[in-house]
Protein backbone atom coordinates (compact mmCIF):
# COMPACT_ATOMS: atom_id res chain seq x y z
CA UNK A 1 100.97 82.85 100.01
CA UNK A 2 99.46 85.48 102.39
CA UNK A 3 101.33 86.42 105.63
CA UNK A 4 100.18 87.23 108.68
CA UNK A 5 102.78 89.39 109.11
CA UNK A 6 104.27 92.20 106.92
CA UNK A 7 107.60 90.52 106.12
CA UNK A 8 110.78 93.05 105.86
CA UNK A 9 110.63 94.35 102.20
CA UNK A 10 112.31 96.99 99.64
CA UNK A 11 109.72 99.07 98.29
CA UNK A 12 110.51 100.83 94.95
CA UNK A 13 108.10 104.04 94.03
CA UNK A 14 108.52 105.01 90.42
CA UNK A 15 107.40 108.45 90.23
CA UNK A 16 108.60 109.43 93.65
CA UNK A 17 107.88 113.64 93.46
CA UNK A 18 104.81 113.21 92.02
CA UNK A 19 101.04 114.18 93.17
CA UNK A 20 99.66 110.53 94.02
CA UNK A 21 102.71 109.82 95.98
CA UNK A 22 102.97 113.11 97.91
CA UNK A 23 99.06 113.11 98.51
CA UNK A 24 98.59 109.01 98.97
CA UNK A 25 101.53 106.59 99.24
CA UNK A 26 103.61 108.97 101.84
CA UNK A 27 100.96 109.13 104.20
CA UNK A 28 99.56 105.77 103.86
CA UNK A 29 103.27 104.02 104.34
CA UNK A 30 103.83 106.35 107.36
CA UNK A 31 100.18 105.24 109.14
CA UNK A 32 101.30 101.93 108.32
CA UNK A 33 105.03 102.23 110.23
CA UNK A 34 103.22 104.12 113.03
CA UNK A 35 100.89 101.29 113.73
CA UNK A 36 103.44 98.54 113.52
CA UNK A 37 101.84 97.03 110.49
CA UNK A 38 105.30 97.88 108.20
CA UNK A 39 108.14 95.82 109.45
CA UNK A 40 110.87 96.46 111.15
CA UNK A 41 113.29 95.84 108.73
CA UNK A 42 112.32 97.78 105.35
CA UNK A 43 113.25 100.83 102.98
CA UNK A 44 112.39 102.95 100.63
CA UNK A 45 113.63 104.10 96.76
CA UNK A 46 112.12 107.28 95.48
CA UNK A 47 112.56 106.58 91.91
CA UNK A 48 111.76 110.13 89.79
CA UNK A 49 113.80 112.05 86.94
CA UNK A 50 113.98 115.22 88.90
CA UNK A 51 118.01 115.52 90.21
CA UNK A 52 117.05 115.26 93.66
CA UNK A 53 119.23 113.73 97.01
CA UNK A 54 118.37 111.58 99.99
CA UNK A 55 117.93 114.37 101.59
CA UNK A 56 115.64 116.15 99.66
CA UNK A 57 112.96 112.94 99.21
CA UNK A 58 113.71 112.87 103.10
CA UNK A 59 112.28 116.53 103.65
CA UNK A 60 109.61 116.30 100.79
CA UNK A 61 108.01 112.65 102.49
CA UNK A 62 108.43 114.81 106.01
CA UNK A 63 106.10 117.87 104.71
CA UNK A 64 104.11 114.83 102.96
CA UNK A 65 103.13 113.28 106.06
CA UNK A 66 103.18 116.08 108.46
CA UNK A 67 100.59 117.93 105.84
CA UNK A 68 98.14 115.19 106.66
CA UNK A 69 99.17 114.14 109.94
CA UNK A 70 100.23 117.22 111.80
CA UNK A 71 101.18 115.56 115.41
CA UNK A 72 103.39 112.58 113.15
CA UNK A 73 105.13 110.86 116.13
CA UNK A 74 108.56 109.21 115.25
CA UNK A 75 108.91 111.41 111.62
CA UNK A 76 112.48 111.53 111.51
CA UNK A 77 112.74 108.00 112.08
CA UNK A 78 110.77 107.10 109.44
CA UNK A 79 112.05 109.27 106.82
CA UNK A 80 115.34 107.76 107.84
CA UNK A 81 114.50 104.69 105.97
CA UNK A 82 114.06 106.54 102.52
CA UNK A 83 116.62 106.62 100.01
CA UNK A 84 116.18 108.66 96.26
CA UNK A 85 117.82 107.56 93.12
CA UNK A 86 117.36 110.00 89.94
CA UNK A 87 116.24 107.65 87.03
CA UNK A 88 115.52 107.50 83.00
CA UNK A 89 113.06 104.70 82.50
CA UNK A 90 114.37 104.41 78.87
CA UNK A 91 117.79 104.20 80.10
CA UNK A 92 119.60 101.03 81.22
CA UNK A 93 122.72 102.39 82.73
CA UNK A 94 119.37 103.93 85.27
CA UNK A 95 118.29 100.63 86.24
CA UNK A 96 122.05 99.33 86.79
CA UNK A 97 122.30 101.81 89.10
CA UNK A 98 119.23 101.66 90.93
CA UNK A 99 120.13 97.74 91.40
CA UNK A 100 123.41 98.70 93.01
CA UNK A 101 121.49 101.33 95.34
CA UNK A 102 118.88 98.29 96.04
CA UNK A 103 121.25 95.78 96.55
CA UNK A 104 122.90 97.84 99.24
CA UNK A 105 120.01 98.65 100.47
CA UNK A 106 119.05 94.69 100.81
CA UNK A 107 122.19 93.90 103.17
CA UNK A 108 121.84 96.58 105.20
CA UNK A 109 118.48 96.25 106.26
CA UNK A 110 118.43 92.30 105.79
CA UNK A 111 115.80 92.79 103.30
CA UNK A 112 116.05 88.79 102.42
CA UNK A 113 115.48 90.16 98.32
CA UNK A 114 111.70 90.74 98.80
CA UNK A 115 111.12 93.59 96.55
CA UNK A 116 107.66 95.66 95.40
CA UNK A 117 107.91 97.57 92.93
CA UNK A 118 105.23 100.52 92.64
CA UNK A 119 104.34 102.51 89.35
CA UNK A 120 102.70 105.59 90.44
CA UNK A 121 103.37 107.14 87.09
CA UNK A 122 101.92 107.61 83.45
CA UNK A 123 100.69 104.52 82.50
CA UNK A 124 102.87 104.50 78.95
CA UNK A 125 105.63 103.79 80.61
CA UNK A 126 104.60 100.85 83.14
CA UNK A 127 105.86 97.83 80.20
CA UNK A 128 108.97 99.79 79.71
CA UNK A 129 109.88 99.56 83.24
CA UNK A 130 108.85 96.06 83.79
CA UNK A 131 110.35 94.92 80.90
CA UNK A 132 113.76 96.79 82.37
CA UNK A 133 113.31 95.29 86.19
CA UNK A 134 113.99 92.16 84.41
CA UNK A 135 116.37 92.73 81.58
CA UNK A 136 118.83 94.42 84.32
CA UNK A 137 118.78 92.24 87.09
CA UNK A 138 115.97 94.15 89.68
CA UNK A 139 114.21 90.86 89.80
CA UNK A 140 117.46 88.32 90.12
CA UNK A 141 117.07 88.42 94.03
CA UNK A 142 115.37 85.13 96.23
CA UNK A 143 112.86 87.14 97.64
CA UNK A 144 109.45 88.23 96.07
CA UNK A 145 108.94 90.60 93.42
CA UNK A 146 105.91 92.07 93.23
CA UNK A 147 104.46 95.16 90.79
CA UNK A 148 102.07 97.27 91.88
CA UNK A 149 100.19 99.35 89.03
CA UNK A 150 97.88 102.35 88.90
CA UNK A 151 95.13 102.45 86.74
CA UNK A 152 94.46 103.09 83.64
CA UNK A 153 95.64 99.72 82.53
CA UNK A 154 95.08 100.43 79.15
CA UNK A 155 93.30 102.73 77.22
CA UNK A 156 90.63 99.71 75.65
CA UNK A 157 91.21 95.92 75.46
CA UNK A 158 93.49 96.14 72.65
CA UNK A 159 96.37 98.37 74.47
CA UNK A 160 95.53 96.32 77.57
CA UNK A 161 96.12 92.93 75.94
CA UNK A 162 99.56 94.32 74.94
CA UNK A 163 100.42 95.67 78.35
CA UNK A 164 99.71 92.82 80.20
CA UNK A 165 101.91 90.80 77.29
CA UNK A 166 105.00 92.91 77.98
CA UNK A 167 104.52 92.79 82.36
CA UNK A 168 103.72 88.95 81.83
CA UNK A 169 107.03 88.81 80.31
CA UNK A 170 108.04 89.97 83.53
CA UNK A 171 105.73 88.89 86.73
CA UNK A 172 103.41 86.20 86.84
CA UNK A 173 99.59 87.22 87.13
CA UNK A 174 99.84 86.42 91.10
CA UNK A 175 102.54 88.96 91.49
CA UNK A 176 101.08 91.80 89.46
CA UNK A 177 98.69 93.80 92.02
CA UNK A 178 96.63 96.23 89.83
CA UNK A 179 95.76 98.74 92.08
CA UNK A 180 91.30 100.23 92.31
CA UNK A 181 91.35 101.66 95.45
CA UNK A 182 87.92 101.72 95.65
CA UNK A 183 88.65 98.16 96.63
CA UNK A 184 90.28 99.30 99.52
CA UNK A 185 87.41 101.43 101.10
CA UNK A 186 85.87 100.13 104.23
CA UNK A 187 82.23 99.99 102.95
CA UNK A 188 83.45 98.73 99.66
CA UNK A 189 85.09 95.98 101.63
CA UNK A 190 81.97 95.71 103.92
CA UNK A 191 79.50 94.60 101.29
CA UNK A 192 80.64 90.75 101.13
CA UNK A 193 80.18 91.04 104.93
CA UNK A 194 76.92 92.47 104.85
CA UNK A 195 75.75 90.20 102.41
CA UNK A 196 77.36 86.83 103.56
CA UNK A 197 77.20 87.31 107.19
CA UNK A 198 73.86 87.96 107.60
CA UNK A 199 71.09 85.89 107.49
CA UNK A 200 68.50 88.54 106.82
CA UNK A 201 69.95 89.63 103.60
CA UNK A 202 71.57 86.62 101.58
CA UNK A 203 68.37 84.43 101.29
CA UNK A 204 66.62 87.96 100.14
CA UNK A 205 69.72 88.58 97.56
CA UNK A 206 68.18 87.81 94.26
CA UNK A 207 65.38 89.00 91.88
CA UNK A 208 62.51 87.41 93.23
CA UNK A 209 63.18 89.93 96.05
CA UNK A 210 65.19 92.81 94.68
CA UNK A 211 63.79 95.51 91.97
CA UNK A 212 66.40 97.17 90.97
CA UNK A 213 70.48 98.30 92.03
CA UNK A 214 71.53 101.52 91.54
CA UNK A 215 75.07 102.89 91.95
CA UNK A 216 75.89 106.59 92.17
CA UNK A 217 79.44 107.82 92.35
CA UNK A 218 79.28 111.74 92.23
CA UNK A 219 81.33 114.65 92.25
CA UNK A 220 81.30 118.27 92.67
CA UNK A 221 84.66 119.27 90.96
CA UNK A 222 85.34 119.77 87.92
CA UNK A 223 88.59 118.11 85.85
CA UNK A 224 90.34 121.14 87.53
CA UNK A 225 94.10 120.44 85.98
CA UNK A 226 93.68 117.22 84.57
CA UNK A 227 91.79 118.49 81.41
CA UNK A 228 94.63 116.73 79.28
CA UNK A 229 93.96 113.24 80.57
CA UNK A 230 90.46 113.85 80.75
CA UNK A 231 90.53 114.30 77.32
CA UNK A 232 91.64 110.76 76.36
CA UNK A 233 89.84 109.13 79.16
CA UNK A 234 86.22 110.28 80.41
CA UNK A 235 83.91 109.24 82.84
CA UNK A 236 83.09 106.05 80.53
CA UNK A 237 86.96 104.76 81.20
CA UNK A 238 87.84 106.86 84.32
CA UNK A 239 85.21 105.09 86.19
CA UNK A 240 82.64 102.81 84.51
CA UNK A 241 85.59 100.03 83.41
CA UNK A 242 87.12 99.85 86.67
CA UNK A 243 85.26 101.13 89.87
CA UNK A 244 81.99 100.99 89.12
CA UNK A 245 81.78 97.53 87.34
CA UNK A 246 84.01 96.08 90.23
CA UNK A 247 80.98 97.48 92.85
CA UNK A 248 78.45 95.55 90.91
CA UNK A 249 81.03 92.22 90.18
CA UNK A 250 80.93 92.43 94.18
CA UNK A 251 76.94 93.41 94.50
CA UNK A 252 76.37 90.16 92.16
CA UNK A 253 78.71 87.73 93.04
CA UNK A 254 77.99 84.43 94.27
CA UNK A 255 79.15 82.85 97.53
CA UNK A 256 83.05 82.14 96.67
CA UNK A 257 83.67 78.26 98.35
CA UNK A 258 86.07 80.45 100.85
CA UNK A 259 87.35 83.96 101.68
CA UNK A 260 90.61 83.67 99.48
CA UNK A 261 91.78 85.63 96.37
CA UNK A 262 91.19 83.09 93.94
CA UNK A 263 88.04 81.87 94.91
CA UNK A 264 86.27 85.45 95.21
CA UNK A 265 87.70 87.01 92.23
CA UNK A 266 86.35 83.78 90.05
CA UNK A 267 83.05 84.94 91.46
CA UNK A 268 83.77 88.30 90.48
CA UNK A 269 84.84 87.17 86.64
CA UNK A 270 81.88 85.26 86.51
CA UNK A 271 79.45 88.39 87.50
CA UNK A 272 81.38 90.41 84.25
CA UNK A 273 81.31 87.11 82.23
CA UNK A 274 77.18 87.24 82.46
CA UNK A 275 76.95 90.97 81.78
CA UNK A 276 74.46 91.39 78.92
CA UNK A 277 76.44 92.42 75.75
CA UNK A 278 75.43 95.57 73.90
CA UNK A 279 74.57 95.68 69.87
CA UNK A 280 76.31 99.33 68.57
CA UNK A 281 72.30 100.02 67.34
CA UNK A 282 71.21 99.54 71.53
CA UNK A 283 73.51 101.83 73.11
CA UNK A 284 71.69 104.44 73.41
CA UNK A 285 68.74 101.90 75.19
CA UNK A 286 71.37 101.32 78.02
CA UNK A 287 74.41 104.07 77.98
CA UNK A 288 73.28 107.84 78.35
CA UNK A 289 76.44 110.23 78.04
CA UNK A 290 76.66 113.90 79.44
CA UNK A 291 79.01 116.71 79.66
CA UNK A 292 78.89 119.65 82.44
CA UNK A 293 78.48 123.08 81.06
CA UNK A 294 78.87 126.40 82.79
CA UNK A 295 76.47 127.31 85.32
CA UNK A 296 76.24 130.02 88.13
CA UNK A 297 75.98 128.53 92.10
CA UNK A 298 76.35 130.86 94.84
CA UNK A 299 76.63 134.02 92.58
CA UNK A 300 80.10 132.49 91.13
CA UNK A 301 80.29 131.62 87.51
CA UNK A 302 81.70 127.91 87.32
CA UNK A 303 83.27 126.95 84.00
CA UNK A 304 81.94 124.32 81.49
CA UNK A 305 84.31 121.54 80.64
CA UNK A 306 84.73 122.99 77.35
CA UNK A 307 86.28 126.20 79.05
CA UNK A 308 88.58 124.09 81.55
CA UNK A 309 92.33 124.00 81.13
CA UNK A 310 94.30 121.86 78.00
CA UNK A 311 90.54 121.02 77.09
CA UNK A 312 89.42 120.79 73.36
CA UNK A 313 86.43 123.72 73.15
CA UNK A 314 84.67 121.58 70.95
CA UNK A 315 85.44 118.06 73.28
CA UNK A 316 83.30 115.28 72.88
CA UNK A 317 84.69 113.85 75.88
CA UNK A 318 82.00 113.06 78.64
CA UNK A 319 82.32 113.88 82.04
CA UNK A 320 79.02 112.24 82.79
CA UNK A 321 77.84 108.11 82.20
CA UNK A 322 74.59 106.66 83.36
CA UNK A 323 74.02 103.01 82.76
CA UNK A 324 71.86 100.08 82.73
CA UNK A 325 73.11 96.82 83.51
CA UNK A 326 71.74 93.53 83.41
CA UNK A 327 73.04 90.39 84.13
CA UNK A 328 71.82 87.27 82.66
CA UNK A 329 72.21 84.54 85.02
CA UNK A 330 70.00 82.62 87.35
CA UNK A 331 69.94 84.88 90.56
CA UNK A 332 69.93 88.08 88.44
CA UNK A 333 67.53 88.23 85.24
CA UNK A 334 65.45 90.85 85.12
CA UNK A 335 66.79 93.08 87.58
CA UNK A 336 68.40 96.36 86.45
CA UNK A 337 71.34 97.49 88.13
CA UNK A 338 71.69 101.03 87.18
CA UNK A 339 75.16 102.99 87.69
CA UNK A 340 76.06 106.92 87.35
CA UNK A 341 79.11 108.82 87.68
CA UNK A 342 80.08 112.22 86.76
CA UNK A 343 81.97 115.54 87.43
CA UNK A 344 80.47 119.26 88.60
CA UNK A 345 77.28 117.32 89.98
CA UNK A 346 75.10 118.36 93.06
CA UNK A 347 77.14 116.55 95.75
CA UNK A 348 80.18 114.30 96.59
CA UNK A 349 78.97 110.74 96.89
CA UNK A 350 79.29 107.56 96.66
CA UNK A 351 76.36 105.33 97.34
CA UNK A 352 74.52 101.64 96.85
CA UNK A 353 70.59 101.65 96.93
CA UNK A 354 69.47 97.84 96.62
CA UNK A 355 65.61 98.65 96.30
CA UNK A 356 63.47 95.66 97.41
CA UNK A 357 60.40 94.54 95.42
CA UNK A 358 56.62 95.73 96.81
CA UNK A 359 54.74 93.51 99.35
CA UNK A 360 52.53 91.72 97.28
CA UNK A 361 49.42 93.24 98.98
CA UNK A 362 49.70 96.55 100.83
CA UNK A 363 47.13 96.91 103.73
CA UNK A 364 48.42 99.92 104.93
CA UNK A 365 47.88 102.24 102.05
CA UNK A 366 47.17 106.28 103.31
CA UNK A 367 44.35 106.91 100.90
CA UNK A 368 46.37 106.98 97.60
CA UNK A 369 49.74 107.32 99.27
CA UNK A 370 51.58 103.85 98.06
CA UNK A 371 54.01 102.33 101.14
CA UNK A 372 57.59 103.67 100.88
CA UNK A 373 59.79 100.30 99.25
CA UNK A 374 62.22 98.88 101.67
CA UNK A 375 65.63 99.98 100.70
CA UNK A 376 69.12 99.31 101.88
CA UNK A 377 71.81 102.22 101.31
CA UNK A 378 75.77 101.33 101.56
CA UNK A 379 77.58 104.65 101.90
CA UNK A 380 80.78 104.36 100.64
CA UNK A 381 81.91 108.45 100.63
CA UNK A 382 82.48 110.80 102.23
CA UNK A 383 80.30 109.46 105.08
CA UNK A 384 80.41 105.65 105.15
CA UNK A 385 78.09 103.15 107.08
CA UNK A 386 74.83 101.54 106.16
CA UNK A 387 70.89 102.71 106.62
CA UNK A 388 67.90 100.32 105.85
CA UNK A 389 64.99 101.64 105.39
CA UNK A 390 61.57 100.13 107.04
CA UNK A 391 58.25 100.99 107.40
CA UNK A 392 56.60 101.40 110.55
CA UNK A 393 53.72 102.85 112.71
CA UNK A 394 52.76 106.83 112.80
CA UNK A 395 52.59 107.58 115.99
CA UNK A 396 49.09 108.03 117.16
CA UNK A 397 45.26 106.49 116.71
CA UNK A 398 45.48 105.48 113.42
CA UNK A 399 47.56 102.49 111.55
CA UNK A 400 49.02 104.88 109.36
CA UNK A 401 52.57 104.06 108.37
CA UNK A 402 56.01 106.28 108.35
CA UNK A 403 59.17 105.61 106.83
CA UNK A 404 61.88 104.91 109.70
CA UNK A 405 65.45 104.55 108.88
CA UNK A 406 67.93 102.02 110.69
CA UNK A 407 71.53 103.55 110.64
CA UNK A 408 75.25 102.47 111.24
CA UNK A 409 77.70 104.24 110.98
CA UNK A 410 81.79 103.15 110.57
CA UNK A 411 82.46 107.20 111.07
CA UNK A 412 81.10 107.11 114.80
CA UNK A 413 82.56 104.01 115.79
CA UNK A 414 85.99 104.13 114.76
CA UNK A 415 86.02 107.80 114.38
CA UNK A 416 88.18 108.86 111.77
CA UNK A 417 90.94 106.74 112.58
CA UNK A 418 89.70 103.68 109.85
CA UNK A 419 92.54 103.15 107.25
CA UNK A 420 92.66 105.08 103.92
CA UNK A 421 92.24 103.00 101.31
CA UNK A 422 95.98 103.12 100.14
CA UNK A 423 97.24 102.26 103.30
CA UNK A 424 95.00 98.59 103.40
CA UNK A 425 95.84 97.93 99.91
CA UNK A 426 99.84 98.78 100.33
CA UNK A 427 99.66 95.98 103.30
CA UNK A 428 97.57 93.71 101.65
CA UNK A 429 100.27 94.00 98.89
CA UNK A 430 103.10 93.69 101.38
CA UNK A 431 101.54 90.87 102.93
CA UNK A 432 100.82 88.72 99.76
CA UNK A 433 97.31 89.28 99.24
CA UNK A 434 95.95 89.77 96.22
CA UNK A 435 91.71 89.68 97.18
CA UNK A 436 91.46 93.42 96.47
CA UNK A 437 93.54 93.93 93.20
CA UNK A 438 91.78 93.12 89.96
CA UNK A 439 92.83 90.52 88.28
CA UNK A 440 93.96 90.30 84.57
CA UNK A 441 90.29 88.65 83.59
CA UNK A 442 88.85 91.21 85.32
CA UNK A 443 90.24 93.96 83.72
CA UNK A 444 89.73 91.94 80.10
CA UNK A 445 85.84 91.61 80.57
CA UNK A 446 85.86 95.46 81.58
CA UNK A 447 87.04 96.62 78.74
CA UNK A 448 85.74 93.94 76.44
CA UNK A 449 81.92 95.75 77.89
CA UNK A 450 82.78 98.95 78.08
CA UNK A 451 84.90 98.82 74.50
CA UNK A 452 81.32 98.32 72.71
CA UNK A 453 79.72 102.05 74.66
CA UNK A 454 82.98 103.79 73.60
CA UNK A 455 83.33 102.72 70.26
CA UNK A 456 80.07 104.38 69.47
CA UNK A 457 79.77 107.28 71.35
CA UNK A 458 83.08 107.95 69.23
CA UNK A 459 81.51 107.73 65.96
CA UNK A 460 79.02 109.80 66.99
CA UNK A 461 79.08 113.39 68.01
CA UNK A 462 76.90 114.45 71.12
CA UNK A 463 75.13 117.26 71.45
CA UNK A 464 77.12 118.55 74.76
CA UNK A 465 76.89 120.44 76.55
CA UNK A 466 73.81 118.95 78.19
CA UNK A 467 73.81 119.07 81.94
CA UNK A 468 74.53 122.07 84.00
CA UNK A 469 77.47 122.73 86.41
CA UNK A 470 76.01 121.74 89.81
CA UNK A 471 72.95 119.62 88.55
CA UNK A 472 72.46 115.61 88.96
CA UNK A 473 73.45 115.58 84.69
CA UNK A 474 70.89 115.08 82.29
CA UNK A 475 67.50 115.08 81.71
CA UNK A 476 68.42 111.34 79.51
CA UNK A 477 69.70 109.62 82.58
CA UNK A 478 66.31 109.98 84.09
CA UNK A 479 64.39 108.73 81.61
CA UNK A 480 66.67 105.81 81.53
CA UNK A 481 65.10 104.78 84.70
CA UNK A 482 61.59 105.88 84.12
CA UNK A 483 61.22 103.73 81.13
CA UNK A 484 61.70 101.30 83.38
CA UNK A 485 59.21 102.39 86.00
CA UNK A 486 61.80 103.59 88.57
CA UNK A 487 63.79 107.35 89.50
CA UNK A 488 66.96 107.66 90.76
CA UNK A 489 66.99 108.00 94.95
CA UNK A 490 68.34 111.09 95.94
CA UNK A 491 72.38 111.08 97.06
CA UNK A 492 72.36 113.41 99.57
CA UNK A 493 69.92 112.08 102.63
């Protein structure tokens, strides 16, 4: 049941000194007590391994949140609410103890046994844990339990099957909140508005009006220290299986029957359900791969993957994916939607182009010049807002046309006071709902379509590297697009 209001809750981070939680959950929780969205009565375990007191979680959540927030109102009365137990997640005398601490905990703040538990920690040990919350007693309260888990959730549908066997064990599906926090990004969250709230776009949402989708999610770093996850991930399951595919589950969705978890994330496992499935001999018709090498920009020498840190120098990994998608149901066959992700590229973004078809008959051409398509562009990051692009008048005698843009942007009206995406998807968990977490058939489909890419790309060694540092990747991803009649619109205007 969602809440209204955040009810008074023990939150639990497992892996308490680490990066995500110093960089992400800290901040996020603070903005959240600042604005009176946490509630009155709630506290805080820092669970870690590291032989650490109250008062040293209290001082390292203090430089946390003064780091990002320098003028942090009301610190010390916030950090006042955390509490640090050290822990072995093997170990049950651990979890005996951290019950104790949480029981404690739960009388003195009248807690009423509502209890998240957060995993921001390697992912091999997320059914260990949950298998321990319930073998010694973390879950025997009358409250909620909920478990909040980073990705990866597994490493293909295999390890992700077993996984979600030993949390199920554990926590229903409707207390398990599996964390993409691109789902908590305001645009993200703005294109279900945009297309359901507007009269001008939903009728036009389907392939007798829309070419082509494309999706671009780029970087300009490198793997910088995470060269040994890297190396068992990649761009395919870093990004494809989980934020990418859950942009285009919400770009292709039907209208859900109403604006509750269930409903729109049946939409969404419908979208993945119609996906058209690749044959191993077709990959390479749909899936180009890349992987940055070194390059020189700005007179500095910028290493190739193969040269970064706890990185194989002969990696097949790939730090680059370009795809094409099609979908094979009523409102979508026939259109292409075409995604891309990778490291070391030209620019940071992260941007939706739905291109609209040609008018049927263009009286305006400018000699051979053909009228610029209509397009609308969803900027997700680092800017985020939305631009539609029109045709219109040149100024002047003639009826030659121009391209005009129509912008909004989220940036200059809220400033940049809108809510990280951690800090809407930690209330939305404290709250009960569940709308932007994947679900467990979500994450199944995912990695039953992207399984099929990785499995060959595997068995078959690339010829990498084949896209320079600093470069929109390779030369392949184009022509993936061109066979098709179409080129990728630029990311950076």
């Amino acid at each position: 049941m969602i809440q209204s209001e955040t009810p008074a809750s023990l939150i639990m981070i497992f892996g308490a000194t680490g990066d995500l939680a110093k960089r992400k959950l800290y901040p996020s929780l603070y903005h959240l007590f600042q604005r009176k969205k946490l509630a009155k009565h709630f506290a805080v375990i820092g669970v870690a391994r590291r032989p650490w007191s109250d008062e040293i979680l209290r001082n390292h959540v203090k430089d946390s949140v003064l780091t990002s927030i320098p003028d942090a109102e009301r610190i010390d009365e916030f950090i006042s609410h955390f509490y640090y137990q050290a822990h072995d997640v093997a170990d049950s005398a651990s979890y005996i103890e951290l019950k104790n601490l949480a029981t404690k905990l739960d009388q003195n703040y009248s807690l009423q046994g509502n209890r998240v538990f957060y995993l921001a920690m390697a992912p091999e040990f997320f059914g260990t844990i949950a298998e321990h919350l319930k073998k010694d007693g973390l879950t025997d309260t009358e409250g909620f339990h909920r478990l909040v888990i980073e990705k990866p959730f597994g490493h293909d549908l295999e390890s992700a099957i077993e996984l979600n066997k030993q949390i199920r064990n554990v926590f229903s599906e409707n207390d398990v909140y599996r964390i993409d926090h691109y789902l908590g990004k305001e645009m993200v969250q703005n294109i279900e508005v945009i297309r359901f709230a507007n009269a001008i776009f939903e009728p036009l949402w389907n392939n007798r009006f829309i070419s082509n989708i494309q999706i671009t999610s780029s970087e300009m770093l490198g793997v910088e220290e995470r060269g040994g996850y890297y190396e068992k991930s990649g761009a395919l399951r870093d990004m494809v299986q989980n934020h990418l595919l859950q942009m285009v589950a919400l770009l292709a969705m039907e209208p859900p029957i109403k604006l509750n978890p269930k409903e729109i994330r049946s939409e969404k496992v419908k979208v993945l359900r119609a996906l058209r499935p690749i044959k191993d001999t077709e990959v390479p018709n749909y899936f180009v791969r890349g992987q940055y090498g070194p390059a020189e920009i700005d007179g500095k020498r910028i290493s190739g993957y193969r040269e970064e840190l706890n990185v194989n120098p002969d990696s097949n990994t790939d730090t680059y994916v370009a795809g094409k998608l099609m979908i094979d149901n009523f409102r979508w066959a026939g259109v292409p939607f075409y995604i891309r992700t990778g490291k070391r590229m030209t620019a940071k973004s992260t941007k939706i182009i739905i291109q609209f078809k040609d008018v049927p008959m263009n009286l305006y051409y400018n000699s051979d010049e053909k009228l610029a398509p209509n397009l609308l562009v969803i900027h997700i990051q680092p800017e985020e807002g939305i631009t539609l692009h029109l045709n219109a008048k040149n100024t002047g005698q003639t009826m030659e046309t121009t391209p005009v843009k129509l912008s909004f942007s989220t940036n200059d009206i809220a400033g940049y006071n809108t809510p990280e995406a951690y800090e809407k998807l930690l209330h939305d968990c404290l709250r009960g709902d569940a709308t932007n977490f994947t679900h467990w058939d979500e994450v199944a489909l995912s990695w039953q379509f992207v399984d099929k890419v990785s499995q060959v790309w595997e068995s078959h060694k690339a010829s990498f590297p084949n896209y320079e540092a600093g470069s929109m990747g390779p030369k392949e991803a184009d022509q993936l697009l061109e066979q098709d009649g179409f080129f990728w619109w630029p990311v950076t205007n």
